[in-house]
C-alpha atoms as a PDB file:
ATOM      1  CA  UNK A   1     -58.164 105.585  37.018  1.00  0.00           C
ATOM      2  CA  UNK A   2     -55.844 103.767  39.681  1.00  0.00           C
ATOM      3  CA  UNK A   3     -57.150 103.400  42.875  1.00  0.00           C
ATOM      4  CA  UNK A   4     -54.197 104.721  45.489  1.00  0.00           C
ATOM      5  CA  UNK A   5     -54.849 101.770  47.213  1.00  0.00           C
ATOM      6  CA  UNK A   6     -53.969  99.462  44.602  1.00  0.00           C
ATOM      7  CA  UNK A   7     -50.979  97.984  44.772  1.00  0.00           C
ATOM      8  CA  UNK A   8     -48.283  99.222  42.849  1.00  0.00           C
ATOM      9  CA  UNK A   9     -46.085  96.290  42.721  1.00  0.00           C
ATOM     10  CA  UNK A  10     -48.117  94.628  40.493  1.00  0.00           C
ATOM     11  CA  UNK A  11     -46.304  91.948  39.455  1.00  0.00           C
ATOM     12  CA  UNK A  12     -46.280  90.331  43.329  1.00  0.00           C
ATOM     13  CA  UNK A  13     -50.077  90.003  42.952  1.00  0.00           C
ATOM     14  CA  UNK A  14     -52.487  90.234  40.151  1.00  0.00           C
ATOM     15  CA  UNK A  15     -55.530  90.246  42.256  1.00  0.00           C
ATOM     16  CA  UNK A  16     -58.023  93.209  41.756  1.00  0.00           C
ATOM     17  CA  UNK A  17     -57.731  94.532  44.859  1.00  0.00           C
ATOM     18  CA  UNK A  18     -53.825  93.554  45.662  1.00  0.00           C
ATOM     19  CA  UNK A  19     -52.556  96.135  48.378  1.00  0.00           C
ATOM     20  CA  UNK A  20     -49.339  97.604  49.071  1.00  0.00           C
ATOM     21  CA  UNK A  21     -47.099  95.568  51.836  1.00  0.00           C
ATOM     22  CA  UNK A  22     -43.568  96.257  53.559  1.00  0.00           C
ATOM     23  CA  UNK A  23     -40.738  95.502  51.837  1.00  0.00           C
ATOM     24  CA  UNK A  24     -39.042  92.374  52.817  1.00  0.00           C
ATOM     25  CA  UNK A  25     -35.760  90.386  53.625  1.00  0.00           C
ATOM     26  CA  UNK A  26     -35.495  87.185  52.038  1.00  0.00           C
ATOM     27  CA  UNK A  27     -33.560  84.256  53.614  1.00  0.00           C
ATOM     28  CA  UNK A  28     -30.193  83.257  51.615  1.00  0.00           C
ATOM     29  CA  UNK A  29     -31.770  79.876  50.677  1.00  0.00           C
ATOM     30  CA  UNK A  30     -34.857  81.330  49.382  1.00  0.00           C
ATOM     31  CA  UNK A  31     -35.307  79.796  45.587  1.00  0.00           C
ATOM     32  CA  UNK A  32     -38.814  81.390  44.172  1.00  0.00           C
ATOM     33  CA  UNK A  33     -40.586  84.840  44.999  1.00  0.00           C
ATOM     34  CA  UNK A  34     -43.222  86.381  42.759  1.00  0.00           C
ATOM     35  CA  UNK A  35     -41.657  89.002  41.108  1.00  0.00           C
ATOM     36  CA  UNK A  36     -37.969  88.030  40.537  1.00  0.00           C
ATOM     37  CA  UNK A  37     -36.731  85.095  38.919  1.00  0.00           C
ATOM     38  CA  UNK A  38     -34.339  84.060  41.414  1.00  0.00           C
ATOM     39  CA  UNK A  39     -31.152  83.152  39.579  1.00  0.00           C
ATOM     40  CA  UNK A  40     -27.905  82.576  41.809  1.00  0.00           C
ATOM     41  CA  UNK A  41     -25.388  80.490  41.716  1.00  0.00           C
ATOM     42  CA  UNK A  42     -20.923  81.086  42.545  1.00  0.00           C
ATOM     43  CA  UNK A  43     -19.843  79.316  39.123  1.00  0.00           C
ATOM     44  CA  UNK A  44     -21.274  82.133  35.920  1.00  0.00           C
ATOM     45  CA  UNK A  45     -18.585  84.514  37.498  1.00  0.00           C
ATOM     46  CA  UNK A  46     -16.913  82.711  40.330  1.00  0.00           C
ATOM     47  CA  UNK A  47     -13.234  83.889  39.286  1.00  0.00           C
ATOM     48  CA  UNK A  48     -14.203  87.505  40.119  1.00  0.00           C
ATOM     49  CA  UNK A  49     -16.480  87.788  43.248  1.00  0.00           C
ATOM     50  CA  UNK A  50     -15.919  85.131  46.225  1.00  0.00           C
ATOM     51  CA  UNK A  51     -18.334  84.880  49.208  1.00  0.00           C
ATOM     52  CA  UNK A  52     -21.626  86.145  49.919  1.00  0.00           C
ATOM     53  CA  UNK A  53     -22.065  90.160  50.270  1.00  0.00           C
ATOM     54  CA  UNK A  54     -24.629  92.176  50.749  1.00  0.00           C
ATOM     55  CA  UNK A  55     -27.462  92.478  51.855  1.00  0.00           C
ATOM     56  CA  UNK A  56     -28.751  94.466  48.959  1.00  0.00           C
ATOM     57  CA  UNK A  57     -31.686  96.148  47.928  1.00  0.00           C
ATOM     58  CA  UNK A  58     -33.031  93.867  44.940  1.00  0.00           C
ATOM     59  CA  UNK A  59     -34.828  96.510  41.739  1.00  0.00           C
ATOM     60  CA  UNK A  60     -38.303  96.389  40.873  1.00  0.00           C
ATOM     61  CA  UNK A  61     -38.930  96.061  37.312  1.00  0.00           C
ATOM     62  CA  UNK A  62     -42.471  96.525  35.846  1.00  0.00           C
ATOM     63  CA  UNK A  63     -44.363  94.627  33.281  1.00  0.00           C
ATOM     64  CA  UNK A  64     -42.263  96.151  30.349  1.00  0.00           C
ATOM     65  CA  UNK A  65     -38.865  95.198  31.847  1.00  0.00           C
ATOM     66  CA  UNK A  66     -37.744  98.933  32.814  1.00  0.00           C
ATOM     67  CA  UNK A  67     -36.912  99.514  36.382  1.00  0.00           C
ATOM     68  CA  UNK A  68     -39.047 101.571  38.456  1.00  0.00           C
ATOM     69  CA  UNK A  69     -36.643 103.132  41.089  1.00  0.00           C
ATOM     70  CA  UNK A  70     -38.188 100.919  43.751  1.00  0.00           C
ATOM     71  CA  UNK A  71     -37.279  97.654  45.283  1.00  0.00           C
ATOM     72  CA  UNK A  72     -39.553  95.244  46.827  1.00  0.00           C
ATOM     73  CA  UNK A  73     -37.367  92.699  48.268  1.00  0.00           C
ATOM     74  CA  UNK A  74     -33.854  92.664  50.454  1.00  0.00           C
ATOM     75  CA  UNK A  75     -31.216  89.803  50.064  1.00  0.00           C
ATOM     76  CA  UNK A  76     -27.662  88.882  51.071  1.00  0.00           C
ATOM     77  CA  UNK A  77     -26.301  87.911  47.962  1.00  0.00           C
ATOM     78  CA  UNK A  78     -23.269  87.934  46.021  1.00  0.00           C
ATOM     79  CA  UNK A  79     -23.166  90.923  43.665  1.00  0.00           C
ATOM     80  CA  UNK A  80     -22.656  88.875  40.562  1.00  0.00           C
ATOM     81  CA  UNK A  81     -26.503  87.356  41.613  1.00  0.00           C
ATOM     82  CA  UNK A  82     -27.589  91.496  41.830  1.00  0.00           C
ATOM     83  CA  UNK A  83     -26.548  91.177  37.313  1.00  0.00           C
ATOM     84  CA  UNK A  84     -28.143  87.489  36.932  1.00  0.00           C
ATOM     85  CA  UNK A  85     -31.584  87.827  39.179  1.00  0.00           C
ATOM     86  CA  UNK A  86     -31.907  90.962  37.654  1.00  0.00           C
ATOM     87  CA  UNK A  87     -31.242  90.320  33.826  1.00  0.00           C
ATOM     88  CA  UNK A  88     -33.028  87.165  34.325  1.00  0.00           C
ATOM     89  CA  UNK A  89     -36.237  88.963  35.379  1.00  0.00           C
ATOM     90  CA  UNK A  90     -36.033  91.943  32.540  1.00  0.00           C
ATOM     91  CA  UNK A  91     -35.737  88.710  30.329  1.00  0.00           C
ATOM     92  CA  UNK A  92     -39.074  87.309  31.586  1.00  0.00           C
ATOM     93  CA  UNK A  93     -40.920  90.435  30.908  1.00  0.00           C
ATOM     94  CA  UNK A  94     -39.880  91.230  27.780  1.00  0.00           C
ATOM     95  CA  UNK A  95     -40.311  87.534  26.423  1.00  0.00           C
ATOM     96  CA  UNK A  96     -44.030  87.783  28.048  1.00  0.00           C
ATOM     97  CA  UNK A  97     -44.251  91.038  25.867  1.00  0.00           C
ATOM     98  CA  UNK A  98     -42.957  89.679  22.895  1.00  0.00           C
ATOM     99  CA  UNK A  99     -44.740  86.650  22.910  1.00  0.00           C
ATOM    100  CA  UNK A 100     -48.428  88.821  23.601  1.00  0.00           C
ATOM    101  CA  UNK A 101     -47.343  90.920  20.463  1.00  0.00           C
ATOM    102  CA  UNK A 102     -46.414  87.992  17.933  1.00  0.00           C
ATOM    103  CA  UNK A 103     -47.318  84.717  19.418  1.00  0.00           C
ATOM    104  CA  UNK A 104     -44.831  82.215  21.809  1.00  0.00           C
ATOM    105  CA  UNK A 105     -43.604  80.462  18.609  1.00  0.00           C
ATOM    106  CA  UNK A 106     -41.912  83.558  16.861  1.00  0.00           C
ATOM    107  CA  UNK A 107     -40.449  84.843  20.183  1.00  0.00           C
ATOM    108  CA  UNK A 108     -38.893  81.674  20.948  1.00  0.00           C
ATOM    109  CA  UNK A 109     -36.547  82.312  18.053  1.00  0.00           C
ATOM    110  CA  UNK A 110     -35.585  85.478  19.448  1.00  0.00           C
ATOM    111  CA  UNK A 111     -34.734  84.468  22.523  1.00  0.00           C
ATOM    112  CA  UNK A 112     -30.670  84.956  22.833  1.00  0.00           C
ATOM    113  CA  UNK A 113     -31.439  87.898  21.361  1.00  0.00           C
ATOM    114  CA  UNK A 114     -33.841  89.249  23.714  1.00  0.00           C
ATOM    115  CA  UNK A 115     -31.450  87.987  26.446  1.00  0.00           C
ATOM    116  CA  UNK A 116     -28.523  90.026  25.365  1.00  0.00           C
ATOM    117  CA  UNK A 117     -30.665  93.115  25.300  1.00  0.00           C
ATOM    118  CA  UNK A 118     -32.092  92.330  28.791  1.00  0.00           C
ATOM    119  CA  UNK A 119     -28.386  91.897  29.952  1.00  0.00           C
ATOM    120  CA  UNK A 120     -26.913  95.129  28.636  1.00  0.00           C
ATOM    121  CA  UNK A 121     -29.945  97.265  30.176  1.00  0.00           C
ATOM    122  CA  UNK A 122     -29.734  95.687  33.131  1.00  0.00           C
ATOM    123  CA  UNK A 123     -25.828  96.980  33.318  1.00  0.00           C
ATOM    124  CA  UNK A 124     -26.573 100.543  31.792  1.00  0.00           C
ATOM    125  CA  UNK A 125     -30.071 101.062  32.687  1.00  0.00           C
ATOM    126  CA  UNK A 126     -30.212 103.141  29.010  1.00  0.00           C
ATOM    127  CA  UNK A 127     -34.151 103.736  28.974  1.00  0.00           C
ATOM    128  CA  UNK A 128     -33.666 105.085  25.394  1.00  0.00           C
ATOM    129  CA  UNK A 129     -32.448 101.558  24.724  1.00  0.00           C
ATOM    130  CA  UNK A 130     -35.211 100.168  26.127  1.00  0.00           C
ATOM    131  CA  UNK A 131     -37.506 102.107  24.533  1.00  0.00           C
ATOM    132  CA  UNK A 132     -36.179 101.167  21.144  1.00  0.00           C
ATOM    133  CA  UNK A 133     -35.732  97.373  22.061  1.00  0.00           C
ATOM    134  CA  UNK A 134     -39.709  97.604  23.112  1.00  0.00           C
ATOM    135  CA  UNK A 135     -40.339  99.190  19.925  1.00  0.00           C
ATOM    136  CA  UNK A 136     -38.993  96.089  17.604  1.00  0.00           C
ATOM    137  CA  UNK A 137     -40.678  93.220  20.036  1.00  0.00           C
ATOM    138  CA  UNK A 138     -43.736  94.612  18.856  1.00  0.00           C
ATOM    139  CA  UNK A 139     -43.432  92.979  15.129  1.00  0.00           C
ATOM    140  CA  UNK A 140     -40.399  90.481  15.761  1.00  0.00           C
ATOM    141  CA  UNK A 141     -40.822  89.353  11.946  1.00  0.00           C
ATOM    142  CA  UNK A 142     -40.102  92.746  10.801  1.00  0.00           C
ATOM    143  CA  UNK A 143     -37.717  94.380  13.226  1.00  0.00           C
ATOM    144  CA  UNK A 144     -36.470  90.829  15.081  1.00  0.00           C
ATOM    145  CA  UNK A 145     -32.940  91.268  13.646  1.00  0.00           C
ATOM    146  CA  UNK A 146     -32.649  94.688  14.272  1.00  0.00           C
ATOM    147  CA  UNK A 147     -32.555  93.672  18.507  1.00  0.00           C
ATOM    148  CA  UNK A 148     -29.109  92.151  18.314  1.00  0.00           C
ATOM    149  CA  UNK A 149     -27.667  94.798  15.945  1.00  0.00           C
ATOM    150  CA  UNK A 150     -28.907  97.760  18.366  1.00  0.00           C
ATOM    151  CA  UNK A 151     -27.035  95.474  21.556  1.00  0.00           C
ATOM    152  CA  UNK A 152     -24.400  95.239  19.320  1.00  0.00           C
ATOM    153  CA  UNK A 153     -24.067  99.420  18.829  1.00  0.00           C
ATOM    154  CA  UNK A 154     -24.521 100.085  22.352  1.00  0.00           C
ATOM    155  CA  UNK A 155     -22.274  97.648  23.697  1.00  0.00           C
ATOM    156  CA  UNK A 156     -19.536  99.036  21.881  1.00  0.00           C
ATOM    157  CA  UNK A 157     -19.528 101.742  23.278  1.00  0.00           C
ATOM    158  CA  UNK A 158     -18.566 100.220  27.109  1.00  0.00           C
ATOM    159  CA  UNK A 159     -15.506 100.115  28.677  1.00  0.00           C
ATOM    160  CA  UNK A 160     -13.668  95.961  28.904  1.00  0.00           C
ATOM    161  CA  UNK A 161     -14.851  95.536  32.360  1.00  0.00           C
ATOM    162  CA  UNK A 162     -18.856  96.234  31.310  1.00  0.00           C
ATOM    163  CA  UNK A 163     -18.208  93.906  28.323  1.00  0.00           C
ATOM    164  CA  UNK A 164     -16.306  90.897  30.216  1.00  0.00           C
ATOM    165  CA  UNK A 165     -19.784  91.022  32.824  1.00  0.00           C
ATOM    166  CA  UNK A 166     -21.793  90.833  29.468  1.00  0.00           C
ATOM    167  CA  UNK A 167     -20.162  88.612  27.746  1.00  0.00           C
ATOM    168  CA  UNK A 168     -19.878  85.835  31.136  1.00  0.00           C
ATOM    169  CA  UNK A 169     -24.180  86.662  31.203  1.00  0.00           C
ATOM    170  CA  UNK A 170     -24.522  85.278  27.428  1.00  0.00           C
ATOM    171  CA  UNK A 171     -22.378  82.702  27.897  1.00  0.00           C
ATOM    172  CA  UNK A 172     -24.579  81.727  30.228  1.00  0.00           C
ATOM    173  CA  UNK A 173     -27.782  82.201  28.574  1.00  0.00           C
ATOM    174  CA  UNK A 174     -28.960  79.013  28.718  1.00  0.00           C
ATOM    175  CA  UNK A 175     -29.422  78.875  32.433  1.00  0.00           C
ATOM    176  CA  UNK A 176     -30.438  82.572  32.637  1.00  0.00           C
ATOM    177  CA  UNK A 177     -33.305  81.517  30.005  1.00  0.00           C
ATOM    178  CA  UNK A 178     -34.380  78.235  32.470  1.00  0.00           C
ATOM    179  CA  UNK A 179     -32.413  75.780  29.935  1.00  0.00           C
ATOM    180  CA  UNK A 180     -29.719  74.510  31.991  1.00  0.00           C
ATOM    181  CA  UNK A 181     -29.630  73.634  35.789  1.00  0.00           C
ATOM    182  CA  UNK A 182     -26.447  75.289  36.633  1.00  0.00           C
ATOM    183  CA  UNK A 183     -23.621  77.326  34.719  1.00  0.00           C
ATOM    184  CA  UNK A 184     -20.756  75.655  34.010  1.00  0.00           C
ATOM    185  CA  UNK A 185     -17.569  75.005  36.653  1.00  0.00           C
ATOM    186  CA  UNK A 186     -14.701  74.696  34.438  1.00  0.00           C
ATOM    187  CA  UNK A 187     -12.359  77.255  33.970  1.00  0.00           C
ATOM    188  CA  UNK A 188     -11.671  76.249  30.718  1.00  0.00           C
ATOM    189  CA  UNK A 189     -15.547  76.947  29.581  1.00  0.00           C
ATOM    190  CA  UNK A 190     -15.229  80.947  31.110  1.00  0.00           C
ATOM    191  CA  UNK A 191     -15.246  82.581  27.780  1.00  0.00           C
ATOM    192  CA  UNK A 192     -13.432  85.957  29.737  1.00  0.00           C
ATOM    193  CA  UNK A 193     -13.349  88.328  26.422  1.00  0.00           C
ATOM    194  CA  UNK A 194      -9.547  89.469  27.912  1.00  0.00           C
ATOM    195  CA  UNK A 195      -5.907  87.681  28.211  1.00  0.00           C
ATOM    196  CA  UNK A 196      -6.630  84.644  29.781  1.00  0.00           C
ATOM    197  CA  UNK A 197      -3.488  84.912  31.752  1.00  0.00           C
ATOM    198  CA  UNK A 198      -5.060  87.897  33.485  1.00  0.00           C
ATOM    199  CA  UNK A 199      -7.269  86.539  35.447  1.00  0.00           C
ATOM    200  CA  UNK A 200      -5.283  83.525  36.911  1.00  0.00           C
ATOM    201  CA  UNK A 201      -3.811  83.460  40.206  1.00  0.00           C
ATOM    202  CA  UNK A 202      -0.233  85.116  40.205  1.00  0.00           C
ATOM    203  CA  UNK A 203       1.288  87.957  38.125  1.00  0.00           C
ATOM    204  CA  UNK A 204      -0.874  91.459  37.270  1.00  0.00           C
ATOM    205  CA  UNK A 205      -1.916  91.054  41.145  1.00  0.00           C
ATOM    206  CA  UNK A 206      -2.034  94.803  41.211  1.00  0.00           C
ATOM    207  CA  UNK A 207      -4.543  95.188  37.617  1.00  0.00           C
ATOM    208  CA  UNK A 208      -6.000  92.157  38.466  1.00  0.00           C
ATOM    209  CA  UNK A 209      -7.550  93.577  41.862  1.00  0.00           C
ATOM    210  CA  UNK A 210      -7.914  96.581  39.690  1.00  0.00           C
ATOM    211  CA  UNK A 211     -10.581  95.136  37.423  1.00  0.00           C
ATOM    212  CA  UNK A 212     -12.136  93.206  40.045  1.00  0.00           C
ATOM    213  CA  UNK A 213     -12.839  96.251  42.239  1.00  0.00           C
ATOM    214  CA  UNK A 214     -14.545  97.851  38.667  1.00  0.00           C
ATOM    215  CA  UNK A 215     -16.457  95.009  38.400  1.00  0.00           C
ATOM    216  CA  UNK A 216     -17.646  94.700  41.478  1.00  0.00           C
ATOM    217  CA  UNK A 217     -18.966  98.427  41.488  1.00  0.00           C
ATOM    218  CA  UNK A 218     -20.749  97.275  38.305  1.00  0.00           C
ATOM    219  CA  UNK A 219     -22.846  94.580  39.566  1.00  0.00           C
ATOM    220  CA  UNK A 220     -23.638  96.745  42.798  1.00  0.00           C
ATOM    221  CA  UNK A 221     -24.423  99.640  40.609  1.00  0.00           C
ATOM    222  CA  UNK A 222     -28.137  97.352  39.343  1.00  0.00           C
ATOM    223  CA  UNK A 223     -29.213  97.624  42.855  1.00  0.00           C
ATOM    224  CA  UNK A 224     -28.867 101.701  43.053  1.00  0.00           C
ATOM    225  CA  UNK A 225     -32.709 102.456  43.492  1.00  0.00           C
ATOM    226  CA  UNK A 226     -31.113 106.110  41.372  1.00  0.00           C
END
């Protein structure tokens, strides 16, 4: 039995006797913080949210990768960075539980896989998802495959705007999985899943601002504690 003075943000501490402490603010420049992998930066989705916004209430996620209805740690952030610091982290946790289940070597091969699934919860917050997702990084040899066709069933299911964040996160998935420094800056390299015209400066002005606003809401929506 759990001690109610144990701390129940495990994952900030993993001594014995850890205890509970305040919630904090973080400084804009802060870069790690047990807990969260920290992942900011303007370029993954820069054509959609300028500036720094905020401050907002960053989720807790547990060992498992679900989110708890708790948050731990404030920061003024953009709310593209609410999507990537959060996906990022769900990522961490469910490669640590993959990798306990069937070894580091066979859930490195699964790794854009587990990604994508870590992205699309952290937009819907589906726990049955989650629950099934859990269920097949237990044997990855047996059920591995079965993770990107379950994504793939879900994510159908979204409206464009939910799809066009999801589909900028796994472009990026290199630097969301700590393989690349930085997204890329060029326009060029945005793969925007929608009429590249759209999103240019000039004509739609009126849908363009549209599907920005819907975005937006989005990417605040991971921080609702709900």
């Amino acid at each position: 039995m759990v001690s109610p003075d144990v701390k129940r943000y495990f994952e900030l501490s993993y001594a014995p006797n850890a205890r509970e402490i305040t919630a904090v603010t973080l400084p804009r420049d802060q870069r790690q913080v047990r807990g969260l992998n920290l992942r900011r930066s303007q370029r993954w989705c820069n054509m959609v949210f300028p500036g720094v916004g905020g401050p907002y209430e960053l989720p807790h996620i547990d060992r498992l990768g679900r989110f708890t209805g708790a948050s731990v740690y404030t920061l003024a952030c953009n709310p593209a960075d609410l999507v990537s610091i959060t996906a990022s982290t769900v990522f961490g946790r469910l490669k640590r539980y993959a990798s306990a289940h069937n070894g580091s070597k066979e859930a490195n091969r699964h790794l854009r896989e587990i990604l994508r699934a870590a992205v699309y919860y952290t937009l819907s917050k589906n726990s049955y998802f989650m629950d099934r997702i859990l269920c097949f990084l237990r044997d990855l040899k047996k059920h591995g495959k079965l993770i990107h066709k379950v994504t793939l069933k879900y994510l159908a299911k979204c409206d464009a705007d939910k799809r066009f964040v999801y589909g900028q996160a796994c472009y990026n998935a290199n630097w969301l999985i700590f393989r690349a420094c930085r997204p890329r800056d060029k326009s060029h390299n945005f793969n925007d899943r929608l009429d590249p015209s759209f999103l240019r400066d000039g004509g739609h002005s009126r849908e363009k601002q549209l599907f920005k606003s819907h975005v937006t809401a989005i990417c605040e929506k991971v921080a609702c504690m709900g």
